[in-house]
PDB file of N, CA and C in Angstrom:
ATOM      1  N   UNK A   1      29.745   9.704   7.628  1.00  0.00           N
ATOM      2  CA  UNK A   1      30.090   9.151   6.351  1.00  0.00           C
ATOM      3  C   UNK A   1      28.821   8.827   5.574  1.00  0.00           C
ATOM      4  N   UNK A   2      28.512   9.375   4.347  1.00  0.00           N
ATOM      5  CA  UNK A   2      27.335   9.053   3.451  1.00  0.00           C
ATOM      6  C   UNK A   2      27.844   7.846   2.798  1.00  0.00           C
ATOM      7  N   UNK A   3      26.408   7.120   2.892  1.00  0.00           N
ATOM      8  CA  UNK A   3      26.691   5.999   1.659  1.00  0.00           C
ATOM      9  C   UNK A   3      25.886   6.547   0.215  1.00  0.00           C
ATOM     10  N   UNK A   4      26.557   5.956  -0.833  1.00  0.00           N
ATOM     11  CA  UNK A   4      26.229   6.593  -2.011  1.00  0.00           C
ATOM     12  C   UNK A   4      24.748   5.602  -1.984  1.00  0.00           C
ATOM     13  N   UNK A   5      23.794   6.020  -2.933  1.00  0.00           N
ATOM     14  CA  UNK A   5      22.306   5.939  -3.207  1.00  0.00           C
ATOM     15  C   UNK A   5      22.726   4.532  -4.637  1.00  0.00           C
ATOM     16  N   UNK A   6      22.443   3.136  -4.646  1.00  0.00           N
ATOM     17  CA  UNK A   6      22.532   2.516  -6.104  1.00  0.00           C
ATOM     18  C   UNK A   6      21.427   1.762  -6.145  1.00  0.00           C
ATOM     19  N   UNK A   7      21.170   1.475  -7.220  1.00  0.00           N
ATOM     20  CA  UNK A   7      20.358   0.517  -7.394  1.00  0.00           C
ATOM     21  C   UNK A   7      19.528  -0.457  -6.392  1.00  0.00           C
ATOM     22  N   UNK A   8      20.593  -1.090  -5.748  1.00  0.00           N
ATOM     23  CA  UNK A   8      20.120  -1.859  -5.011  1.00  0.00           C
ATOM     24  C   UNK A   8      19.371  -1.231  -3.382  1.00  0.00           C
ATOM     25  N   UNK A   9      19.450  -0.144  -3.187  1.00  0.00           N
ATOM     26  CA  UNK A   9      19.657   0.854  -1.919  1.00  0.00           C
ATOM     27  C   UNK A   9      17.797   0.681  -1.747  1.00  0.00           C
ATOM     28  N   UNK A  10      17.404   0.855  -1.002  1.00  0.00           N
ATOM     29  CA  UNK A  10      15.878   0.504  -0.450  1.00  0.00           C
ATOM     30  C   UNK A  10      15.656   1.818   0.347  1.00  0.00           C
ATOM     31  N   UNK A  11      14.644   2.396  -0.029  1.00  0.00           N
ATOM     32  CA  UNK A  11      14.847   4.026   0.319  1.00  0.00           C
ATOM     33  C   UNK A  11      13.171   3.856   1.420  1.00  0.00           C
ATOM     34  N   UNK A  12      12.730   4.089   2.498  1.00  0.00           N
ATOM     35  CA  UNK A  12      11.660   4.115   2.870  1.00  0.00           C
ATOM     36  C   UNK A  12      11.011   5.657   3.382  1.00  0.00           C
ATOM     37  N   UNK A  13       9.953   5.584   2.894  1.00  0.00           N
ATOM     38  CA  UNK A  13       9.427   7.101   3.062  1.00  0.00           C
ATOM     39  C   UNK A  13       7.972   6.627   3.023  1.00  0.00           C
ATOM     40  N   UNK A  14       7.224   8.015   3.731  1.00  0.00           N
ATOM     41  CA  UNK A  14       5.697   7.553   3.730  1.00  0.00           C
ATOM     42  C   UNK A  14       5.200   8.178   2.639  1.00  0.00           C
ATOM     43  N   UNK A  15       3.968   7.288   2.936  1.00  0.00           N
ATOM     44  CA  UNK A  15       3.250   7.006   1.237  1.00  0.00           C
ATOM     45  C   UNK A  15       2.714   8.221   0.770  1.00  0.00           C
ATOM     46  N   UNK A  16       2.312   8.731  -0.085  1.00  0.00           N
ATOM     47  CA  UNK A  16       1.765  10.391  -0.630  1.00  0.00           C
ATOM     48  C   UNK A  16       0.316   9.549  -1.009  1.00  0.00           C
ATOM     49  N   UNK A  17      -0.406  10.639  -1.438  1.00  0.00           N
ATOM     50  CA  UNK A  17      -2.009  10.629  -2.251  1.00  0.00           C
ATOM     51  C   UNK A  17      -1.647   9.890  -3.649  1.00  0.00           C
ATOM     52  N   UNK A  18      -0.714   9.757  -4.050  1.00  0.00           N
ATOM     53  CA  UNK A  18      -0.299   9.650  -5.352  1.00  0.00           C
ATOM     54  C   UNK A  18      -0.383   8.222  -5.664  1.00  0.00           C
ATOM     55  N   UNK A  19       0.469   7.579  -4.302  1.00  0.00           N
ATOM     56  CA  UNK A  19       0.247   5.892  -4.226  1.00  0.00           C
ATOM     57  C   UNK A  19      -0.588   5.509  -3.294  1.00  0.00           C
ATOM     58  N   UNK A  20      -1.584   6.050  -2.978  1.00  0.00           N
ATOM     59  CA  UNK A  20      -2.461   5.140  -2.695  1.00  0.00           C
ATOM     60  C   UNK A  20      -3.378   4.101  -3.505  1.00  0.00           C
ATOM     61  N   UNK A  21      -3.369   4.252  -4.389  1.00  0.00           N
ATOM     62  CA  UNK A  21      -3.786   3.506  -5.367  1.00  0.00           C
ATOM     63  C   UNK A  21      -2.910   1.916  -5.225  1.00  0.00           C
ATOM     64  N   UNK A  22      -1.528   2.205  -5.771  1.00  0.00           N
ATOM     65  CA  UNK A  22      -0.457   1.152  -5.722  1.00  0.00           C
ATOM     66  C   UNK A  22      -0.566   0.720  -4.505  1.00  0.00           C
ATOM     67  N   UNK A  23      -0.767   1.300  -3.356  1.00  0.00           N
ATOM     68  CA  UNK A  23      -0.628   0.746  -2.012  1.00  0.00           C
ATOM     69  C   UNK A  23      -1.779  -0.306  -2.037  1.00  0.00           C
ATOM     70  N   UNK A  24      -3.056   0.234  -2.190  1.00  0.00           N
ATOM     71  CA  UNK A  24      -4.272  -1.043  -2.199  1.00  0.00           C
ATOM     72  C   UNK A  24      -4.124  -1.728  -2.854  1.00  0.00           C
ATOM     73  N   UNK A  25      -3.634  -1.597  -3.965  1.00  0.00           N
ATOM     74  CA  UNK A  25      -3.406  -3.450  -4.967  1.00  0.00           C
ATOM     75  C   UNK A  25      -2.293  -4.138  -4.446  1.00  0.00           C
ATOM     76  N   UNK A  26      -0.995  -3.738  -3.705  1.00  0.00           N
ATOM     77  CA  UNK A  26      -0.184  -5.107  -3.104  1.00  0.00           C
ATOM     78  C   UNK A  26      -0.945  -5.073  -1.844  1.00  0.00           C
ATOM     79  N   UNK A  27      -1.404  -4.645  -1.207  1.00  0.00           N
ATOM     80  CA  UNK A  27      -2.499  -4.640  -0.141  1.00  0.00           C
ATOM     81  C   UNK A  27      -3.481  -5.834  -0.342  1.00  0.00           C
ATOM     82  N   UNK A  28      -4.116  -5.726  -1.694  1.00  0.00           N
ATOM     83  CA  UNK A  28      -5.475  -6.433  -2.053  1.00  0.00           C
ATOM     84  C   UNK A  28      -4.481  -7.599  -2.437  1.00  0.00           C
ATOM     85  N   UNK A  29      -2.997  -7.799  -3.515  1.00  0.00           N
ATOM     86  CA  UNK A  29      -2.400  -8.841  -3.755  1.00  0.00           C
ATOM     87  C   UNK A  29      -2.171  -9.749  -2.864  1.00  0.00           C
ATOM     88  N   UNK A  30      -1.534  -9.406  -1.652  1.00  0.00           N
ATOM     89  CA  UNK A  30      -0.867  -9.511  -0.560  1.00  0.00           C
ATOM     90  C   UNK A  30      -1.824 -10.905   0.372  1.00  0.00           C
ATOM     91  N   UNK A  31      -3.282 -10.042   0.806  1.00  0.00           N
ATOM     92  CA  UNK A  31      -4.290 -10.748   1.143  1.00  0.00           C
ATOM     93  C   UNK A  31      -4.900 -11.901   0.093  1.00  0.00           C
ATOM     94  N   UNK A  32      -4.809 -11.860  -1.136  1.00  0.00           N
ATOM     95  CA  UNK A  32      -5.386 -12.900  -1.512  1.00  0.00           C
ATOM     96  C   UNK A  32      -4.040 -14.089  -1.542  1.00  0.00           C
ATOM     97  N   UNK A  33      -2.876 -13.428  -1.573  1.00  0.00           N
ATOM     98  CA  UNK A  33      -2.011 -14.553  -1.411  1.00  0.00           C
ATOM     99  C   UNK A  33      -1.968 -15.030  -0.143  1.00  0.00           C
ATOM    100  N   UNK A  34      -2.018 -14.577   1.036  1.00  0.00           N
ATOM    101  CA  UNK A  34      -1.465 -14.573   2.088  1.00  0.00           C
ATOM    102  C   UNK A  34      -3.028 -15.834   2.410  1.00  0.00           C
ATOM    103  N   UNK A  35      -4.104 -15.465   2.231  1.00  0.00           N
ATOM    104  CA  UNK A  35      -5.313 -15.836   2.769  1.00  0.00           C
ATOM    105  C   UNK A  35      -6.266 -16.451   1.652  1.00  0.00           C
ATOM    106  N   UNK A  36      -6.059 -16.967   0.988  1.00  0.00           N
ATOM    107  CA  UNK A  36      -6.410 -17.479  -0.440  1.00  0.00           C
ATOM    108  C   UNK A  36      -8.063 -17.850  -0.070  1.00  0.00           C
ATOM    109  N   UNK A  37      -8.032 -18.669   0.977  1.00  0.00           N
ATOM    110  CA  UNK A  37      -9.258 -19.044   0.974  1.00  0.00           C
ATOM    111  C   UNK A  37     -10.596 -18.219   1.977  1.00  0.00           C
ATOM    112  N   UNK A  38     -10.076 -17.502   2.166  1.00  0.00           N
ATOM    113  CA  UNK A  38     -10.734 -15.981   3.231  1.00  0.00           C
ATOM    114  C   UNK A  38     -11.449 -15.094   1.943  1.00  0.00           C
ATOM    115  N   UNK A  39     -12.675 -14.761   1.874  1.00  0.00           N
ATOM    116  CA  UNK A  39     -13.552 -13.971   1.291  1.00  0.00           C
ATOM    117  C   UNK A  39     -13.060 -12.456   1.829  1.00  0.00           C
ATOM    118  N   UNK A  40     -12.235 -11.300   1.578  1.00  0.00           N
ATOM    119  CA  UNK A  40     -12.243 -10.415   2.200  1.00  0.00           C
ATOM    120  C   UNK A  40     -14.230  -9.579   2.263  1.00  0.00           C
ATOM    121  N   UNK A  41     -13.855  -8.722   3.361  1.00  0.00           N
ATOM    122  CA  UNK A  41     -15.049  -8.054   3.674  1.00  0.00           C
ATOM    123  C   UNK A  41     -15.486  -7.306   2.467  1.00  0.00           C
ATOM    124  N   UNK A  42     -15.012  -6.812   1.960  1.00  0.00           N
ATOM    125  CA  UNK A  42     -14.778  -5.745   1.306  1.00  0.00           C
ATOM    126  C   UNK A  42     -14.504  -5.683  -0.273  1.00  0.00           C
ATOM    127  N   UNK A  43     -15.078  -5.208  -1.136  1.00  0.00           N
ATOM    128  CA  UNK A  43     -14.663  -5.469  -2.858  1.00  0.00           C
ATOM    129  C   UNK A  43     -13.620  -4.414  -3.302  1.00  0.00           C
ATOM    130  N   UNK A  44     -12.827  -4.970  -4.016  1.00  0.00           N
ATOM    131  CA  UNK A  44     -11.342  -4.056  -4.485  1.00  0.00           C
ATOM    132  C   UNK A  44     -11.509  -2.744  -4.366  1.00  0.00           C
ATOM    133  N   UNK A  45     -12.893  -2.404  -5.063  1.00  0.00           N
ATOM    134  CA  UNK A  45     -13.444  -0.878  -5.014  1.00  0.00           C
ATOM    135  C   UNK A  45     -12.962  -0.176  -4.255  1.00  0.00           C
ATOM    136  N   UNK A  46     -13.780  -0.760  -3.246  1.00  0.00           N
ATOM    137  CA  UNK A  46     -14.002  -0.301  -1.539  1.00  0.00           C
ATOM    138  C   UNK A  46     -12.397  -0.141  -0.586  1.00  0.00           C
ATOM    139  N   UNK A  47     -11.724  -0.813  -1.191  1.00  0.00           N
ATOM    140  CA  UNK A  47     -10.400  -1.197  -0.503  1.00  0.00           C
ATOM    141  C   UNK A  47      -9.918   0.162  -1.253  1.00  0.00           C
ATOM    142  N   UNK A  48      -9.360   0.311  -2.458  1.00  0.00           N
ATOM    143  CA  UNK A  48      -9.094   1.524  -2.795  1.00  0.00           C
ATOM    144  C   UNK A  48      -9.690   2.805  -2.580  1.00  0.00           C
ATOM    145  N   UNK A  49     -10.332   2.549  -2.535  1.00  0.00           N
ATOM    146  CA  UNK A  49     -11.616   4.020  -1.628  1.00  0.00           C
ATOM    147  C   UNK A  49     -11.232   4.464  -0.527  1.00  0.00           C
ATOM    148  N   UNK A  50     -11.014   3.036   0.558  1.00  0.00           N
ATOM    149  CA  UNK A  50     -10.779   3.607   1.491  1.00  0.00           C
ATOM    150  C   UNK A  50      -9.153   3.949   1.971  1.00  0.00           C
ATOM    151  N   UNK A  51      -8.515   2.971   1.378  1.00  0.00           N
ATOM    152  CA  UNK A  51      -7.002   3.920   1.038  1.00  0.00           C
ATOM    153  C   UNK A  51      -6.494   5.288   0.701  1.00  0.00           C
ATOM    154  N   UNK A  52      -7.283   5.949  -0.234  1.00  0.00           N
ATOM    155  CA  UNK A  52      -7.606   6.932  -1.131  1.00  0.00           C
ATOM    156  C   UNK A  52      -7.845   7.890  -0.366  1.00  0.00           C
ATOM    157  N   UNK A  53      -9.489   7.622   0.327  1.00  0.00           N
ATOM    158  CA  UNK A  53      -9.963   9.036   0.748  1.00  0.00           C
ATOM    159  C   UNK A  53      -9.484   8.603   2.909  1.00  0.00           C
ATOM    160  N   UNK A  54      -9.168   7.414   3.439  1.00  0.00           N
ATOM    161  CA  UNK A  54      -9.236   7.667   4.803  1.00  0.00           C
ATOM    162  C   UNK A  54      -7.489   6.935   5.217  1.00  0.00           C
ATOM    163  N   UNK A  55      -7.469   5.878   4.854  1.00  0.00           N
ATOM    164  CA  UNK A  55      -5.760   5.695   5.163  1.00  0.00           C
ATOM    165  C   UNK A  55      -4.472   6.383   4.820  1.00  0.00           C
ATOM    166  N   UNK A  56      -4.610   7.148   4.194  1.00  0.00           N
ATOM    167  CA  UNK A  56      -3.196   7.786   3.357  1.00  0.00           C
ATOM    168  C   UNK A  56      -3.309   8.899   3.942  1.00  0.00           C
ATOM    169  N   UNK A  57      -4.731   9.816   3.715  1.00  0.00           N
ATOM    170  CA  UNK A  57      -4.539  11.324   3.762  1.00  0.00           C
ATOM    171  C   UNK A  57      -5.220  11.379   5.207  1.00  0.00           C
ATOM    172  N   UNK A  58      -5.417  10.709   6.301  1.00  0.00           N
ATOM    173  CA  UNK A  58      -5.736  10.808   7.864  1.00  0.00           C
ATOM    174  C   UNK A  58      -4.553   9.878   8.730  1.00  0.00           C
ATOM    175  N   UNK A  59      -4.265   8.968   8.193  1.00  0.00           N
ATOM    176  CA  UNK A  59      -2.893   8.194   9.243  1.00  0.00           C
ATOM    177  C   UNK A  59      -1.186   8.290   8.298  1.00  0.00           C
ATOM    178  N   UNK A  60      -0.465   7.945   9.423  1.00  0.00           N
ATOM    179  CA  UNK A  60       0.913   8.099   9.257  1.00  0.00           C
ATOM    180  C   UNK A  60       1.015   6.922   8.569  1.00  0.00           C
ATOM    181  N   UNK A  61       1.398   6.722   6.943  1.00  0.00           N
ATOM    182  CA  UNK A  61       1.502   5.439   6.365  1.00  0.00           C
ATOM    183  C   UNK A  61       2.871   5.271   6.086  1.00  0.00           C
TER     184      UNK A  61
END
C-alpha cells in the first residue's frame, strides 16, 4: 500500500554536490547553537570547503 507524498511527508535522501553548501551552514548554525561558548577549530570558510570538496563527494552523507 503507497502512502500519498503531502506536505507534511519528510522525504530523506543523501546529500548531492549541490547542498553542500546548505549542509555547512545548519552544520556551522547547529554548532554555534548547540556550543555557544566553544571557539570552533575552524572558520566558516574552511567548514564549507571542506564539505564541498571532502564530505559530500568522498563519504555516504
Amino acid at each position: 500500500m503507497e502512502h500519498p507524498v503531502t506536505s507534511d511527508t519528510v522525504v530523506l535522501r543523501r546529500v548531492t554536490d549541490a547542498d553542500a553548501l546548505g549542509a555547512a551552514e545548519v552544520w556551522l548554525r547547529s554548532y554555534k547553537a548547540a556550543l555557544p561558548t566553544v571557539q570552533c577549530a575552524h572558520d566558516g570558510d574552511e567548514v564549507r570547503t571542506w564539505f564541498s570538496d571532502v564530505l559530500v563527494p568522498k563519504y555516504e552523507t
